[in-house]
PDB file of N, CA and C in Angstrom:
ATOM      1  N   UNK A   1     -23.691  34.904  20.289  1.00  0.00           N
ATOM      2  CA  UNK A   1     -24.368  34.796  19.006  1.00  0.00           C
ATOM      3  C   UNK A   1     -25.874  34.800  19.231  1.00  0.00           C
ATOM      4  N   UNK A   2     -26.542  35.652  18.390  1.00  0.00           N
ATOM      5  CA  UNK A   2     -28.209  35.485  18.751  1.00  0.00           C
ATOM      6  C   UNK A   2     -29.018  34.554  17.648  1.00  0.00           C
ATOM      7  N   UNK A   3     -29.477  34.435  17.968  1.00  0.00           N
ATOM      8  CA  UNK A   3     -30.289  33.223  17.357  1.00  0.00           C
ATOM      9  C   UNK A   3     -31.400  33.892  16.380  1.00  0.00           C
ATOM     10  N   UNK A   4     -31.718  34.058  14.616  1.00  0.00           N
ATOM     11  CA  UNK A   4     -32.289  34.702  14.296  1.00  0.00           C
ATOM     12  C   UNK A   4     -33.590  34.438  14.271  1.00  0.00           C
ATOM     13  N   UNK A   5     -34.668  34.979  14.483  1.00  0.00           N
ATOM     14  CA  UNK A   5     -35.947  35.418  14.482  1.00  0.00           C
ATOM     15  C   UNK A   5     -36.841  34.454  13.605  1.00  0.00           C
ATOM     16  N   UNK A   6     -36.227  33.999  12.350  1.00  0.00           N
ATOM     17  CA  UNK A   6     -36.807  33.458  11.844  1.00  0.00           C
ATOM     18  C   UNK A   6     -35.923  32.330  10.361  1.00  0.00           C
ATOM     19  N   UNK A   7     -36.364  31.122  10.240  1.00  0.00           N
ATOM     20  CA  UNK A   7     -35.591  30.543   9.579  1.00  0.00           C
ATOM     21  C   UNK A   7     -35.044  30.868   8.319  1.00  0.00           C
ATOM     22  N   UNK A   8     -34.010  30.935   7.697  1.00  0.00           N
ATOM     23  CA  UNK A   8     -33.786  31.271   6.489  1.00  0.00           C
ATOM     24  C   UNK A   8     -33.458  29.866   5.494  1.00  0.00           C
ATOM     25  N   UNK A   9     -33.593  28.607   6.137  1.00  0.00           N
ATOM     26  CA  UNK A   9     -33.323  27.204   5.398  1.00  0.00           C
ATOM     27  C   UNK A   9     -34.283  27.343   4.132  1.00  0.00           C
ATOM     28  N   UNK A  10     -35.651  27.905   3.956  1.00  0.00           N
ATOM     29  CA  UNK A  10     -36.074  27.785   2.909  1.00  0.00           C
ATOM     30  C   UNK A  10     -35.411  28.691   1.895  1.00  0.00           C
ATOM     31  N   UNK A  11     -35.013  29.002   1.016  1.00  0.00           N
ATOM     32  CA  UNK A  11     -34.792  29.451  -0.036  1.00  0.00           C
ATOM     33  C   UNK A  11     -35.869  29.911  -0.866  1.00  0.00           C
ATOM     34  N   UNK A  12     -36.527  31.452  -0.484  1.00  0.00           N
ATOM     35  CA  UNK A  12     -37.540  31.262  -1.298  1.00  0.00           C
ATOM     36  C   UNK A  12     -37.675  32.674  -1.836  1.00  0.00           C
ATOM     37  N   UNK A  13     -38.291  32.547  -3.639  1.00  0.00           N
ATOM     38  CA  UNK A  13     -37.707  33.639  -4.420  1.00  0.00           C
ATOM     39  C   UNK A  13     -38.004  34.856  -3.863  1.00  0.00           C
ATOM     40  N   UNK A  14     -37.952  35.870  -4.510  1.00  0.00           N
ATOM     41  CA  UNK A  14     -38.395  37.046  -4.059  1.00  0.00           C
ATOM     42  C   UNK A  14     -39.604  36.710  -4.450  1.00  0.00           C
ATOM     43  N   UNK A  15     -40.973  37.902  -3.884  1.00  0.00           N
ATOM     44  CA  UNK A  15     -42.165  38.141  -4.479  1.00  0.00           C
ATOM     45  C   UNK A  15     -42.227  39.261  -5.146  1.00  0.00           C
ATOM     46  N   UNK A  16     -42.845  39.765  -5.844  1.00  0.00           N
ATOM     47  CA  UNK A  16     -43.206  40.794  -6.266  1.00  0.00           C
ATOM     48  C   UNK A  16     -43.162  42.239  -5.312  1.00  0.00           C
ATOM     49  N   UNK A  17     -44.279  41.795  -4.542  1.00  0.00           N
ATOM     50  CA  UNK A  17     -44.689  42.457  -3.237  1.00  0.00           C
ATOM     51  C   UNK A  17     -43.264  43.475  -2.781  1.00  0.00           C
ATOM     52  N   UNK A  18     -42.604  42.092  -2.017  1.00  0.00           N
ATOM     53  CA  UNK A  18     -41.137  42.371  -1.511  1.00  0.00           C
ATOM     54  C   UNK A  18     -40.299  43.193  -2.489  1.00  0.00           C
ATOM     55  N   UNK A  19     -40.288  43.294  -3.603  1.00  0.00           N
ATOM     56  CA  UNK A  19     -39.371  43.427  -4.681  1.00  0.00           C
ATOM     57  C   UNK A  19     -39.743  45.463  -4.712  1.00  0.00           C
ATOM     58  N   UNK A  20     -41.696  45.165  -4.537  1.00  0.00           N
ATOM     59  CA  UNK A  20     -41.791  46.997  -4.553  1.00  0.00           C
ATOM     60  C   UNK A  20     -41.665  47.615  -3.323  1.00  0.00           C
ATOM     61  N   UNK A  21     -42.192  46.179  -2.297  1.00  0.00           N
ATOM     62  CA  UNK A  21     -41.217  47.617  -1.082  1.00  0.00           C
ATOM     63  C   UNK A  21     -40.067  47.860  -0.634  1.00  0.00           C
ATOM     64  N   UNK A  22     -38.970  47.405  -1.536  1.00  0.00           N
ATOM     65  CA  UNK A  22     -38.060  47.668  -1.286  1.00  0.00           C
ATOM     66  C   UNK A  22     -37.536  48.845  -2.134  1.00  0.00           C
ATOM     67  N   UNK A  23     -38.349  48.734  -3.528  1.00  0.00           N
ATOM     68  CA  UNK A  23     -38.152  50.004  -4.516  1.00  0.00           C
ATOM     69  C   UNK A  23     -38.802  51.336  -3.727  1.00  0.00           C
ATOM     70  N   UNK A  24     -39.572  50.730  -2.947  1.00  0.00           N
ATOM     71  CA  UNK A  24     -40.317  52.359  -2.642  1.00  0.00           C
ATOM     72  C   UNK A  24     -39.262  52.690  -1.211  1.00  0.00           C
ATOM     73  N   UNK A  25     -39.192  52.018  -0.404  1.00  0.00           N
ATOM     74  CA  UNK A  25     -38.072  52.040   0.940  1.00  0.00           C
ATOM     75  C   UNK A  25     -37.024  52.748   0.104  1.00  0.00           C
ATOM     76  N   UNK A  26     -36.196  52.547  -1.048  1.00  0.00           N
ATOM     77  CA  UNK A  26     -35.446  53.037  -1.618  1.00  0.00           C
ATOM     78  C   UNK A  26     -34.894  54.483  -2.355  1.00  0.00           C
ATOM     79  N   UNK A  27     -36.298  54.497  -2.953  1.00  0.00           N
ATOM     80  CA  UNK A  27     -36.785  55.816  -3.583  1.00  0.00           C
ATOM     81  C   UNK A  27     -37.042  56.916  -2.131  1.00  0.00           C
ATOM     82  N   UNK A  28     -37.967  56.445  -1.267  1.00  0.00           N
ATOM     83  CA  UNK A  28     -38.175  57.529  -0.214  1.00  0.00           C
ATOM     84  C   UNK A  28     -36.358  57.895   0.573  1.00  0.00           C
ATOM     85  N   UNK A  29     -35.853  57.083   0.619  1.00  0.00           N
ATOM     86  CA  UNK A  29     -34.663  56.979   1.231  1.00  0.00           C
ATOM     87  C   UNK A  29     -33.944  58.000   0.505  1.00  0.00           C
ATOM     88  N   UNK A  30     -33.912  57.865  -0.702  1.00  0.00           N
ATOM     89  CA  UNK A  30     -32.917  58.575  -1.787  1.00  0.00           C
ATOM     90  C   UNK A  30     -33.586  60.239  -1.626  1.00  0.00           C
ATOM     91  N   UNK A  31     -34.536  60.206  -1.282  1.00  0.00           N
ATOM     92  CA  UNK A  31     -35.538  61.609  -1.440  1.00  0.00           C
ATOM     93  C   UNK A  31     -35.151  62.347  -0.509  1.00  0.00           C
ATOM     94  N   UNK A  32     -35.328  62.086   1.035  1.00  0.00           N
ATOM     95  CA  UNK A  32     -34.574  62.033   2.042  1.00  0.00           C
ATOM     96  C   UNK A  32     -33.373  62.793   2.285  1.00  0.00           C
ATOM     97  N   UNK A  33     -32.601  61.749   1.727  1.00  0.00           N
ATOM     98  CA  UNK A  33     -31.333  62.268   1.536  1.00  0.00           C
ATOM     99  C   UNK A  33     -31.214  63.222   1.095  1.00  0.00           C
ATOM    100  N   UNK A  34     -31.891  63.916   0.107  1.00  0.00           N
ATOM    101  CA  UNK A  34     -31.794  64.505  -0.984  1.00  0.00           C
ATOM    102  C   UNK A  34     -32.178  66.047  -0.785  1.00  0.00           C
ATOM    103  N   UNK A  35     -33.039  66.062   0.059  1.00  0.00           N
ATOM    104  CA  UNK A  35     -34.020  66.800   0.916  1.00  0.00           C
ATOM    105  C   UNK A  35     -32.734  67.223   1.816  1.00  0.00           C
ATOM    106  N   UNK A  36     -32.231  66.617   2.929  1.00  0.00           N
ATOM    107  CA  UNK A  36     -31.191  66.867   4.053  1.00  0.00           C
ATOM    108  C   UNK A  36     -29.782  67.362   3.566  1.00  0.00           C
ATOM    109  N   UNK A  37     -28.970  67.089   2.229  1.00  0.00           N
ATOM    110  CA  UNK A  37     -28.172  67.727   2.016  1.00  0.00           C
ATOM    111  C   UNK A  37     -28.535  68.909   1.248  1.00  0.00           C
ATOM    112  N   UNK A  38     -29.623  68.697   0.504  1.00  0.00           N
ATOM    113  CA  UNK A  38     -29.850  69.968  -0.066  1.00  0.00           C
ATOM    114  C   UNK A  38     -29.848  71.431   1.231  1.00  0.00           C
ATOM    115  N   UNK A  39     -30.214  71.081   1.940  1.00  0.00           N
ATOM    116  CA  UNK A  39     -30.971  71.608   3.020  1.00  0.00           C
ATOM    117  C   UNK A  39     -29.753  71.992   3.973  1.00  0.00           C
ATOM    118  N   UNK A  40     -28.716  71.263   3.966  1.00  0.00           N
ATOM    119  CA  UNK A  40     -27.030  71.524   4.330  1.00  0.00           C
ATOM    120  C   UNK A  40     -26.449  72.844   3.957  1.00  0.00           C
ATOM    121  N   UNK A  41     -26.624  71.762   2.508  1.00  0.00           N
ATOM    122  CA  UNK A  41     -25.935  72.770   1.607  1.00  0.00           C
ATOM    123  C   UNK A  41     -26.724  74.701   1.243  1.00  0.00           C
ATOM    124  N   UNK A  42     -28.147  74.705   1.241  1.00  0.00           N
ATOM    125  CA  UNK A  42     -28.622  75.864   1.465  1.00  0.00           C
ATOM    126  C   UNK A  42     -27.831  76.759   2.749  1.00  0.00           C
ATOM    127  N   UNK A  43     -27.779  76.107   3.854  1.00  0.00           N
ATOM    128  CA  UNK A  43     -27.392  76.485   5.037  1.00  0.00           C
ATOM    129  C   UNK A  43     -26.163  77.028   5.197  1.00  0.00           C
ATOM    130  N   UNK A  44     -25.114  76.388   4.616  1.00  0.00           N
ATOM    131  CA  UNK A  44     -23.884  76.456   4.845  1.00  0.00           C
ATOM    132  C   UNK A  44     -23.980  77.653   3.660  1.00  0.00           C
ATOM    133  N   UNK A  45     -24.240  77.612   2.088  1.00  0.00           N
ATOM    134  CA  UNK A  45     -24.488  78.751   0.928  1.00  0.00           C
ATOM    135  C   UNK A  45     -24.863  80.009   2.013  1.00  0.00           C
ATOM    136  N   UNK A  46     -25.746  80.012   2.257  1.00  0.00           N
ATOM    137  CA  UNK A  46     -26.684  81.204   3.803  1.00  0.00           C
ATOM    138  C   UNK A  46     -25.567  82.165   4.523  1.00  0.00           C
ATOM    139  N   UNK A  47     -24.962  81.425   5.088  1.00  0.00           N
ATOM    140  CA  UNK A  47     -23.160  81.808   5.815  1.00  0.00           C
ATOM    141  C   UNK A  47     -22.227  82.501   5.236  1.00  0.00           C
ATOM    142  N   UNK A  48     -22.357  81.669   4.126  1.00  0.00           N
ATOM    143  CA  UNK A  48     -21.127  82.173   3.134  1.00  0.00           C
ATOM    144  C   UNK A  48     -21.463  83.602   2.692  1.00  0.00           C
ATOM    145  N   UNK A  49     -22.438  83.590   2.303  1.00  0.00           N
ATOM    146  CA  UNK A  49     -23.111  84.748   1.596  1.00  0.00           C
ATOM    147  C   UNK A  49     -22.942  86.034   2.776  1.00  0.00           C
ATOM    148  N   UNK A  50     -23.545  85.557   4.162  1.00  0.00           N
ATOM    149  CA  UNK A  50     -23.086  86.320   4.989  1.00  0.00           C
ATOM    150  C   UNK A  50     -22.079  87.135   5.552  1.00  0.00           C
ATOM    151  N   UNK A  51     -20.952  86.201   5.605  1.00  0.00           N
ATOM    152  CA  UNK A  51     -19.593  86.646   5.111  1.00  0.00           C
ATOM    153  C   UNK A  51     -18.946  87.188   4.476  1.00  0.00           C
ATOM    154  N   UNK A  52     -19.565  86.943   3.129  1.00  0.00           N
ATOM    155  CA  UNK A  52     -18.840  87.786   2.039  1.00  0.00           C
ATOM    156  C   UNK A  52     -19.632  89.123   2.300  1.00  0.00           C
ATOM    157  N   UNK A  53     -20.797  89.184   2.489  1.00  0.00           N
ATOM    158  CA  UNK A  53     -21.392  90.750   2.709  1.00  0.00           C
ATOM    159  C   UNK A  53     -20.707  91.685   3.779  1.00  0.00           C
ATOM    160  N   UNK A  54     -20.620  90.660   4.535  1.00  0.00           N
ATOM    161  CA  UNK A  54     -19.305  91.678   5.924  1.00  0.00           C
ATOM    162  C   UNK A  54     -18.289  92.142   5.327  1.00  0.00           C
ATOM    163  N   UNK A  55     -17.558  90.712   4.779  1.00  0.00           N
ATOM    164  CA  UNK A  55     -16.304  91.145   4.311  1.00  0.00           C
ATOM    165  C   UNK A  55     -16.141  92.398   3.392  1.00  0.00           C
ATOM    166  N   UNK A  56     -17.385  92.540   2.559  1.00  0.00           N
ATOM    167  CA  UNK A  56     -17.352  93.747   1.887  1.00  0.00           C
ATOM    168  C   UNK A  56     -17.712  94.702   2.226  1.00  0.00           C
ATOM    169  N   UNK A  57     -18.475  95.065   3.037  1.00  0.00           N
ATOM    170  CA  UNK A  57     -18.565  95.908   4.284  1.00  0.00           C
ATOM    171  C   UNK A  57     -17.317  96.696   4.697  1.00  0.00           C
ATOM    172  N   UNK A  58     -16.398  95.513   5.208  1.00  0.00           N
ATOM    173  CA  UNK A  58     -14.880  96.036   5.871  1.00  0.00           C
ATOM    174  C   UNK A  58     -14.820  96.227   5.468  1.00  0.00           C
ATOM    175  N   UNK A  59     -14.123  95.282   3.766  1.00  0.00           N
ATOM    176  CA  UNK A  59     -13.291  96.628   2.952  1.00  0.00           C
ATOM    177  C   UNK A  59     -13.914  98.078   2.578  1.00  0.00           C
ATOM    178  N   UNK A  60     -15.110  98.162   2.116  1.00  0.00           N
ATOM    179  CA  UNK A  60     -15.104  99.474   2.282  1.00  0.00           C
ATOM    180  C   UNK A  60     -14.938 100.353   3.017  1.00  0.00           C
ATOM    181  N   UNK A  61     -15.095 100.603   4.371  1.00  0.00           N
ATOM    182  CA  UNK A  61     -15.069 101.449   5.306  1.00  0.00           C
ATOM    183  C   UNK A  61     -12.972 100.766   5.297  1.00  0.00           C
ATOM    184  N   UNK A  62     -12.849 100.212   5.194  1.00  0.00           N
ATOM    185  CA  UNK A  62     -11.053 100.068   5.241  1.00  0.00           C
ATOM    186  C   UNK A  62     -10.551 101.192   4.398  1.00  0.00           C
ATOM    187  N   UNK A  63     -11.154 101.213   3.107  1.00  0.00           N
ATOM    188  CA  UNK A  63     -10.641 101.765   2.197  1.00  0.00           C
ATOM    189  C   UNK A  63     -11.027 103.171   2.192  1.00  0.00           C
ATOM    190  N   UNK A  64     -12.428 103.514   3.043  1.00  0.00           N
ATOM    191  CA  UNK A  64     -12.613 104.828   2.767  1.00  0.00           C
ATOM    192  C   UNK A  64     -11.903 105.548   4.464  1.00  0.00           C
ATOM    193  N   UNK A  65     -11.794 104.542   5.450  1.00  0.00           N
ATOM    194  CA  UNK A  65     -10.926 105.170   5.996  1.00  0.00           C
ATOM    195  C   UNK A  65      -9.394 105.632   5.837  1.00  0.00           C
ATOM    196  N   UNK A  66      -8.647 104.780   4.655  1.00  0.00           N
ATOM    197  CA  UNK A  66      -7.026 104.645   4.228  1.00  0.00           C
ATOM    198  C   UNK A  66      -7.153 106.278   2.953  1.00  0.00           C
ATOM    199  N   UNK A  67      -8.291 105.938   2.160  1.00  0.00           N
ATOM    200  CA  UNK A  67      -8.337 107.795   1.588  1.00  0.00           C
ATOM    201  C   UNK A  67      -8.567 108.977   2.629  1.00  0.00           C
ATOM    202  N   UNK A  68      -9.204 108.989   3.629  1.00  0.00           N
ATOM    203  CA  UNK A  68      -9.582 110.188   4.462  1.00  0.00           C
ATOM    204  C   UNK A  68      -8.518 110.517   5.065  1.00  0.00           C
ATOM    205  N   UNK A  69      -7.294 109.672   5.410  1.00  0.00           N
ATOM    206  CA  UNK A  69      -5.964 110.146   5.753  1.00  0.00           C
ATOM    207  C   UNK A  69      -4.787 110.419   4.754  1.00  0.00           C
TER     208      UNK A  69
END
């Protein structure tokens, strides 16, 4: 068990102070996040898109090779 850093026996309210940096710790956090999946999700959209352009690719040359015979 570690012994914590500092006492918590007082009971003492929040401040103000404390109260906005935790709103702003919060907000940047949420932004963050927000930022990194977006940023996923672009990535992974990127691929897909890639794919489907191949895929349509094949089929055509599939299909214009299945008429030429």
């Amino acid at each position: 068990m570690s012994k914590d850093l500092e006492r918590r026996d007082a009971k003492k309210p929040m401040t103000f102070g404390h109260a906005v940096a935790m709103t702003a710790v919060g907000v940047v956090g949420i932004l963050v996040a927000f930022w990194v999946l977006s940023s996923l999700a672009g990535i992974i959209f990127f691929f897909v898109k890639i794919a489907v352009i191949i895929a349509l690719i094949a089929a055509v040359f599939w299909l214009v090779s299945r008429f030429r015979h």
